[in-house]
PDB file of N, CA and C in Angstrom:
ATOM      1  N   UNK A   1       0.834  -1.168   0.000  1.00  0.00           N
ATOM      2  CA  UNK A   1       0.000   0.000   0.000  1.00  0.00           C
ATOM      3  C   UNK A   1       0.888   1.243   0.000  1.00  0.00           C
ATOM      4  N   UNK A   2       0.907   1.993  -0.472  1.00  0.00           N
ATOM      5  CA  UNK A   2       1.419   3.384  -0.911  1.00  0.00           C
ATOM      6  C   UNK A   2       0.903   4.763   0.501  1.00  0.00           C
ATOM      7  N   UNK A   3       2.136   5.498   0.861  1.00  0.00           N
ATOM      8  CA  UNK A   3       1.604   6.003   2.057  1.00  0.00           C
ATOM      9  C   UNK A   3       0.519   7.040   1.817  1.00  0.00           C
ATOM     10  N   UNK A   4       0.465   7.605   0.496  1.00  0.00           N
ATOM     11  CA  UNK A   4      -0.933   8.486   0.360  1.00  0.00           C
ATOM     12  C   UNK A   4      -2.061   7.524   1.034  1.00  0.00           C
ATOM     13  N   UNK A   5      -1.964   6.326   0.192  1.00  0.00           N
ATOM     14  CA  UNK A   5      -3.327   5.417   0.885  1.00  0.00           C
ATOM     15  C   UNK A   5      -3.667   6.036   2.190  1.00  0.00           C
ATOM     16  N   UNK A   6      -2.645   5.175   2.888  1.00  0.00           N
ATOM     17  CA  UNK A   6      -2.306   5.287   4.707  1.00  0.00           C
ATOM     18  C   UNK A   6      -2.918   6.260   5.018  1.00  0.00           C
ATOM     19  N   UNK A   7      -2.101   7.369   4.718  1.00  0.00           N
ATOM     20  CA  UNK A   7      -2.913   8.455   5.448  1.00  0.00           C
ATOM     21  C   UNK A   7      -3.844   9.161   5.020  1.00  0.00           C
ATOM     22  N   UNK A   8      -4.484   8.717   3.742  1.00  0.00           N
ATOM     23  CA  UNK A   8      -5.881   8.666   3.303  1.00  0.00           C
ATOM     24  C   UNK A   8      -6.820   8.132   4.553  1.00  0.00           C
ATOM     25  N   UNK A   9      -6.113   6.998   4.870  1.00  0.00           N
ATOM     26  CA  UNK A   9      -7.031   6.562   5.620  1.00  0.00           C
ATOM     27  C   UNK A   9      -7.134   6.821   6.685  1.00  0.00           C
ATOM     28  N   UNK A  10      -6.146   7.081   6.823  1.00  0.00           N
ATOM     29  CA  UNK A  10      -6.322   7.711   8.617  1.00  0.00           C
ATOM     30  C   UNK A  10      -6.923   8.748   8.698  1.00  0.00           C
ATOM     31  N   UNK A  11      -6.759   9.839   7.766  1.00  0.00           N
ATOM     32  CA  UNK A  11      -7.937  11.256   7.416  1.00  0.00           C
ATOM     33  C   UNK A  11      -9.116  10.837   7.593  1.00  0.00           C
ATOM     34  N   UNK A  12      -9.794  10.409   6.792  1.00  0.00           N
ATOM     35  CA  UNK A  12     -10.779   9.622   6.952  1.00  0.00           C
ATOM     36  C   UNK A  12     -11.649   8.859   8.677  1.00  0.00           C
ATOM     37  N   UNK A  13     -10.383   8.052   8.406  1.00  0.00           N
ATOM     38  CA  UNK A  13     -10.958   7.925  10.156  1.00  0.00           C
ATOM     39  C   UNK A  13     -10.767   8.920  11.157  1.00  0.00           C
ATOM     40  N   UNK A  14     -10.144   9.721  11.138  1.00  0.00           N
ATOM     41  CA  UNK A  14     -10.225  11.036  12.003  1.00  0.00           C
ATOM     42  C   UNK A  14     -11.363  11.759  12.012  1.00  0.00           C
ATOM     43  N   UNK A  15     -11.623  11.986  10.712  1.00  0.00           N
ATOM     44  CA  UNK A  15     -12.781  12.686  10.379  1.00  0.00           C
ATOM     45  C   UNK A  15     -14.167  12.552  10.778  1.00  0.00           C
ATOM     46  N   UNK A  16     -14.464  10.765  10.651  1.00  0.00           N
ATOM     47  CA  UNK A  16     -15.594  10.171  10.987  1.00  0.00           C
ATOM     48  C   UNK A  16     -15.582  10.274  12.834  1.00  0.00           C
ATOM     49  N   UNK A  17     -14.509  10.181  13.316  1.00  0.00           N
ATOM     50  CA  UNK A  17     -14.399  10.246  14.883  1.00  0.00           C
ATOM     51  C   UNK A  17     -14.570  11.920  15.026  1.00  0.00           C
ATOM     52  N   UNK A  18     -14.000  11.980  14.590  1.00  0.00           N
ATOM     53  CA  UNK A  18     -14.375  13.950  14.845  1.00  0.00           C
ATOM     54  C   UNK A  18     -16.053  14.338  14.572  1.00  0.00           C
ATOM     55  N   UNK A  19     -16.750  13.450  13.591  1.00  0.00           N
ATOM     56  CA  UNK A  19     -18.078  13.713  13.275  1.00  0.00           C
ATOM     57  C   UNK A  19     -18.631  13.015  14.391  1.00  0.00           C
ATOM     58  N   UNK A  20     -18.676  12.389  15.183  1.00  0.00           N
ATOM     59  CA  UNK A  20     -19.198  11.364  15.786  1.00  0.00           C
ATOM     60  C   UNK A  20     -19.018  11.765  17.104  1.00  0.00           C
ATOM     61  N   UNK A  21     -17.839  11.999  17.232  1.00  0.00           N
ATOM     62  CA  UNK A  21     -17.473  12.329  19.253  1.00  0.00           C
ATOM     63  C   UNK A  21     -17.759  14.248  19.092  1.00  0.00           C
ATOM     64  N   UNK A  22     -17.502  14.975  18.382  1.00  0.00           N
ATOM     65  CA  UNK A  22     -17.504  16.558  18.572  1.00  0.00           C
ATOM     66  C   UNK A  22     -16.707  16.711  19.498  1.00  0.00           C
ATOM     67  N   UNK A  23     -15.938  16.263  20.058  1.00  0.00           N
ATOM     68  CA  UNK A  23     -14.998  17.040  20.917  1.00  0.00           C
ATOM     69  C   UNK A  23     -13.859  15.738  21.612  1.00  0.00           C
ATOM     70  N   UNK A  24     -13.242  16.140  22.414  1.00  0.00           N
ATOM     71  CA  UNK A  24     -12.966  15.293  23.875  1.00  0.00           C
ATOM     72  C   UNK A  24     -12.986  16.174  24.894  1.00  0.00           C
ATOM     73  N   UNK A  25     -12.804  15.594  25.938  1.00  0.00           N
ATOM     74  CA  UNK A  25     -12.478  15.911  27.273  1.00  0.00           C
ATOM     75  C   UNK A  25     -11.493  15.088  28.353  1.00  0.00           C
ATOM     76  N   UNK A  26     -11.137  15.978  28.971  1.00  0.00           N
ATOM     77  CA  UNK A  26     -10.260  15.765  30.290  1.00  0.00           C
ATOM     78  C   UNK A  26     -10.229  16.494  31.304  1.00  0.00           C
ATOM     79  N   UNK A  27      -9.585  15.343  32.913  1.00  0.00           N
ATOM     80  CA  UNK A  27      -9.511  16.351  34.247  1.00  0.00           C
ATOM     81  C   UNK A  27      -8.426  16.676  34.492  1.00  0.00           C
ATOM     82  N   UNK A  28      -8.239  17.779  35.069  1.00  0.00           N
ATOM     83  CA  UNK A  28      -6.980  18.195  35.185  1.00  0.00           C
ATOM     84  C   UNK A  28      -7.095  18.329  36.788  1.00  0.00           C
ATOM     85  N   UNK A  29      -6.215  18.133  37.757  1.00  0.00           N
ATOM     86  CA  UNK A  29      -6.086  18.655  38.883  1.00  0.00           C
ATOM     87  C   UNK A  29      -6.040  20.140  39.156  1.00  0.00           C
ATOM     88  N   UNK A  30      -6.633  20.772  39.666  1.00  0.00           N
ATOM     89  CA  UNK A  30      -5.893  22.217  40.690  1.00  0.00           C
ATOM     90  C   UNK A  30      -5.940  22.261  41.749  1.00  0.00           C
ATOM     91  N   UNK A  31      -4.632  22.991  42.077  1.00  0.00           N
ATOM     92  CA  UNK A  31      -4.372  23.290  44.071  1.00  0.00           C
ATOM     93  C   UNK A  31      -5.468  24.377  44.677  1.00  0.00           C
ATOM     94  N   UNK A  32      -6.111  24.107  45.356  1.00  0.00           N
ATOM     95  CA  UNK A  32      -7.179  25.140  45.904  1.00  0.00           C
ATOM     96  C   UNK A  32      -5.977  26.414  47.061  1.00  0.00           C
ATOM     97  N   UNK A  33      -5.527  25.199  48.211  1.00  0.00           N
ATOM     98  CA  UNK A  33      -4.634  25.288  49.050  1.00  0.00           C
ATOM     99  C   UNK A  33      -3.758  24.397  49.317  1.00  0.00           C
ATOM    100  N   UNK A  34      -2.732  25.016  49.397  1.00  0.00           N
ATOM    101  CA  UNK A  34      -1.461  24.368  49.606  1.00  0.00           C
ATOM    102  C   UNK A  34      -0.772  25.203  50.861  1.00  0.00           C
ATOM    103  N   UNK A  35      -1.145  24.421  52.198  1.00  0.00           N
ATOM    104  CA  UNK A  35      -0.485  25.214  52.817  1.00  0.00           C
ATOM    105  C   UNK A  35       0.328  23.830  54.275  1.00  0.00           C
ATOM    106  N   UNK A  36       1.381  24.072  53.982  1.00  0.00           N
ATOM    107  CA  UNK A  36       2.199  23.152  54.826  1.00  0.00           C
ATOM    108  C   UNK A  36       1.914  21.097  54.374  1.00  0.00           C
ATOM    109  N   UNK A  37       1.657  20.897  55.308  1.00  0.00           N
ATOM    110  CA  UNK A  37       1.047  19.287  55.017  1.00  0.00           C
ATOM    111  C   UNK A  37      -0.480  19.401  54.679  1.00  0.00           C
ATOM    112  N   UNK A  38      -1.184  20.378  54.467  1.00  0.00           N
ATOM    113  CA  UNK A  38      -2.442  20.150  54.319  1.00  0.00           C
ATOM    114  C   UNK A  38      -3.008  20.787  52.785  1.00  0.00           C
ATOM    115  N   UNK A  39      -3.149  19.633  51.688  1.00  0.00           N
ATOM    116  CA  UNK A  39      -3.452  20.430  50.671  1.00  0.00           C
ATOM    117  C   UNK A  39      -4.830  19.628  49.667  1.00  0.00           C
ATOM    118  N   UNK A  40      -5.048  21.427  49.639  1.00  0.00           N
ATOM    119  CA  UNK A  40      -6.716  20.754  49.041  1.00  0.00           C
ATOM    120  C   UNK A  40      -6.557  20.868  47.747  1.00  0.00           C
ATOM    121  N   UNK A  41      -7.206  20.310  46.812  1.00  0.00           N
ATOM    122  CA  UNK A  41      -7.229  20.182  45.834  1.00  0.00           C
ATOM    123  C   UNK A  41      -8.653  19.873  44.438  1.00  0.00           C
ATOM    124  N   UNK A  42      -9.034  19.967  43.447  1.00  0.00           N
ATOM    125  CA  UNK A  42     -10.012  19.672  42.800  1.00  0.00           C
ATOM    126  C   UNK A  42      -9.728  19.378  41.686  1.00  0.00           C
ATOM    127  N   UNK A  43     -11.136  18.756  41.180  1.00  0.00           N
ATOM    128  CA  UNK A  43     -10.372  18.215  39.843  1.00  0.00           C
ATOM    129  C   UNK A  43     -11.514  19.174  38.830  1.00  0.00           C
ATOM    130  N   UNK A  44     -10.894  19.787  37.705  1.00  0.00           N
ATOM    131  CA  UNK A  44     -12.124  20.612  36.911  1.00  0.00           C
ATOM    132  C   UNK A  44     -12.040  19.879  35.359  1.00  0.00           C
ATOM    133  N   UNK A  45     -13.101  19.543  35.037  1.00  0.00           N
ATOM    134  CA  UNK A  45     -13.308  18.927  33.578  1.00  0.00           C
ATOM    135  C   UNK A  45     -13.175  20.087  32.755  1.00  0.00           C
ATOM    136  N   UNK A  46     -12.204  19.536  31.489  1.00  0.00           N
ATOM    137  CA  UNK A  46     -12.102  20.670  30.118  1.00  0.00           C
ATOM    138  C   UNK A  46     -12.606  19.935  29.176  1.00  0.00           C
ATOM    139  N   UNK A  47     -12.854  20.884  28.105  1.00  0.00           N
ATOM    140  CA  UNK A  47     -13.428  19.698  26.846  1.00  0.00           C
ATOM    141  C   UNK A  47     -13.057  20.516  26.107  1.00  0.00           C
ATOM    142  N   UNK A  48     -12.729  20.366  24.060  1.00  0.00           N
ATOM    143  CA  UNK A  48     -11.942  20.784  23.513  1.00  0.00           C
ATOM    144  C   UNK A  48     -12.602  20.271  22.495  1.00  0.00           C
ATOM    145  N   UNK A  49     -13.890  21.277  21.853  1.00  0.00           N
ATOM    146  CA  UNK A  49     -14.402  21.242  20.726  1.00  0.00           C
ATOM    147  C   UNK A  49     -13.462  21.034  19.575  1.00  0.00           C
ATOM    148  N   UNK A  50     -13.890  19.703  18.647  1.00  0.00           N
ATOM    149  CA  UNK A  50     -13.611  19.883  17.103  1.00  0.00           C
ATOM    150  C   UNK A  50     -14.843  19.993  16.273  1.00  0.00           C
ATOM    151  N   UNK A  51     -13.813  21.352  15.664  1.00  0.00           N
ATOM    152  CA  UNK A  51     -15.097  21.674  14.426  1.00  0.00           C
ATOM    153  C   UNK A  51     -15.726  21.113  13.785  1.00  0.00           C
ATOM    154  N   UNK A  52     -16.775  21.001  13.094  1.00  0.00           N
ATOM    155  CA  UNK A  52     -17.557  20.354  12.276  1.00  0.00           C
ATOM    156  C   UNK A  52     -16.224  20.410  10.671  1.00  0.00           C
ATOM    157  N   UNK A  53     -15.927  21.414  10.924  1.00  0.00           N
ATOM    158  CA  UNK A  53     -15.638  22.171   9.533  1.00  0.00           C
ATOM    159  C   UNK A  53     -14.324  21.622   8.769  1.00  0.00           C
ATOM    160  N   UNK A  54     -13.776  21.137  10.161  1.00  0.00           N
ATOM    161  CA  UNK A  54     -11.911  20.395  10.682  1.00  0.00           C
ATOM    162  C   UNK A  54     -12.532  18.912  10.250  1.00  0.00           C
ATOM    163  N   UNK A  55     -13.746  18.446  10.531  1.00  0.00           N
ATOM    164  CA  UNK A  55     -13.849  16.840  10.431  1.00  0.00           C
ATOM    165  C   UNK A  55     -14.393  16.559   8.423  1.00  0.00           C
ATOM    166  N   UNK A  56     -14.672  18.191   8.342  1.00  0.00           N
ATOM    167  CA  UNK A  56     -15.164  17.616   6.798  1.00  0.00           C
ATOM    168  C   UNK A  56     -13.779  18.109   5.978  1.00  0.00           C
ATOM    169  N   UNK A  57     -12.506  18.742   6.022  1.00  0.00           N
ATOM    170  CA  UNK A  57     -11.507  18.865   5.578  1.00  0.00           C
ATOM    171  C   UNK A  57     -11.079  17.944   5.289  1.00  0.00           C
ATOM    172  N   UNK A  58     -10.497  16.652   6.653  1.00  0.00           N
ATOM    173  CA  UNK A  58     -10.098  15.440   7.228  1.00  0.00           C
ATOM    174  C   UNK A  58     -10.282  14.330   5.779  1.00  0.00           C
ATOM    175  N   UNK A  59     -12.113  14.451   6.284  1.00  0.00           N
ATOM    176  CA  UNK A  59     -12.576  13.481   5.106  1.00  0.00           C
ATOM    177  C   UNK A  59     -12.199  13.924   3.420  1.00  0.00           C
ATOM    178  N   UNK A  60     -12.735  14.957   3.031  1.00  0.00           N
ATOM    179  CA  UNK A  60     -11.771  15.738   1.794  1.00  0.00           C
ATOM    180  C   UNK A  60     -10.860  15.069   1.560  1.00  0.00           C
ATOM    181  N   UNK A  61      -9.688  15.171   2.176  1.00  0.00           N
ATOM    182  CA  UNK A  61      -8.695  15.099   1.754  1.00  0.00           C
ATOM    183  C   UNK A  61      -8.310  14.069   1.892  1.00  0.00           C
ATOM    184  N   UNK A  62      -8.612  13.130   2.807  1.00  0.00           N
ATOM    185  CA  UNK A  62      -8.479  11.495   3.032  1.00  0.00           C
ATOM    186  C   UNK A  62      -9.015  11.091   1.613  1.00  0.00           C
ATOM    187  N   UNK A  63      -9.656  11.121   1.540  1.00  0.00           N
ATOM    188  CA  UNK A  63     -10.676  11.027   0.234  1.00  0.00           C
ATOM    189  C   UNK A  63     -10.098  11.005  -1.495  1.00  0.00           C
ATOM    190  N   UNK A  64      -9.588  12.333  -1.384  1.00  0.00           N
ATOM    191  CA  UNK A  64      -8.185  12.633  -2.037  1.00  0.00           C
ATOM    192  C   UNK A  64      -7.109  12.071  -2.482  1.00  0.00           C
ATOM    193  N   UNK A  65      -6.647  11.743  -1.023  1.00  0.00           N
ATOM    194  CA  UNK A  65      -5.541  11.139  -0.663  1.00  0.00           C
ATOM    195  C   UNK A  65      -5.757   9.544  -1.182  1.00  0.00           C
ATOM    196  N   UNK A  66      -6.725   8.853  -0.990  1.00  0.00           N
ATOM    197  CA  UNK A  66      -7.026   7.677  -1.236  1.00  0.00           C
ATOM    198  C   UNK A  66      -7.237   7.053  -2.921  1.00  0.00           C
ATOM    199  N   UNK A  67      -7.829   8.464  -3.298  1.00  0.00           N
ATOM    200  CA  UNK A  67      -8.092   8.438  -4.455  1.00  0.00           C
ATOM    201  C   UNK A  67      -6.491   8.841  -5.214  1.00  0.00           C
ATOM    202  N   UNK A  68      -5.916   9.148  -5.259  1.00  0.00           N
ATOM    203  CA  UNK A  68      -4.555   9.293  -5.719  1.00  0.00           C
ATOM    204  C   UNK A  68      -3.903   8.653  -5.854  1.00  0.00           C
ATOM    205  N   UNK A  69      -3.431   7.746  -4.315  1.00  0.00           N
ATOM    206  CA  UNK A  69      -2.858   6.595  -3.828  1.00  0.00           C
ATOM    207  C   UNK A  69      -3.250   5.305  -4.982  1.00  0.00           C
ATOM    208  N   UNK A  70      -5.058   4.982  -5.293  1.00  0.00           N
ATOM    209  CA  UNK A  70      -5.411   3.742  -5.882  1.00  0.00           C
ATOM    210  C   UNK A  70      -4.964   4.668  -7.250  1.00  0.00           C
ATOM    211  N   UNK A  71      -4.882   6.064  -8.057  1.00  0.00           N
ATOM    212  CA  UNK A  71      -5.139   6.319  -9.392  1.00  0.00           C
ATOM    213  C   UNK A  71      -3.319   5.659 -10.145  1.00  0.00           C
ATOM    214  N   UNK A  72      -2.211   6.284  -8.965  1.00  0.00           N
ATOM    215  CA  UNK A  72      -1.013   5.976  -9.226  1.00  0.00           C
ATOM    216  C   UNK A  72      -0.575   4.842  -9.441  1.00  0.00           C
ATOM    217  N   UNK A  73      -1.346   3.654  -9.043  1.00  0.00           N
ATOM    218  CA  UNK A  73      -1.209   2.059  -9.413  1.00  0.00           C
ATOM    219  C   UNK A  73      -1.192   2.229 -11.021  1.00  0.00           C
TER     220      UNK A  73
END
């Protein structure tokens, strides 16, 4: 397989996961107080929109990419 394929395809599957999940998320710790041996702490959730706009590029060009990869045979 030819690496346009490859990362045809992986575009592609990025894309469809980007259409499908819209984002991720994660916790991050923060120190509230930190004072001597006694420290408080919390955990705050972030999440980290992907565009609609980023997941139809992805596919584009995977697409592209795939199509190139099979035309060069």
């Amino acid at each position: 397989m030819k690496p346009a394929t490859i990362i045809g395809i992986v575009l592609i599957l990025l894309g469809i996961v980007g259409f499908a999940t819209g984002g991720f998320s994660f916790t991050r710790q923060d120190k509230v107080v930190d004072a001597g041996p006694i420290e408080i702490s919390r955990d705050k959730k972030e999440t980290v929109p992907i565009s609609p706009i980023l997941s139809t590029i992805a596919l584009v060009a995977g697409a592209g990419l795939v199509a190139v990869g099979a035309k060069a045979r």
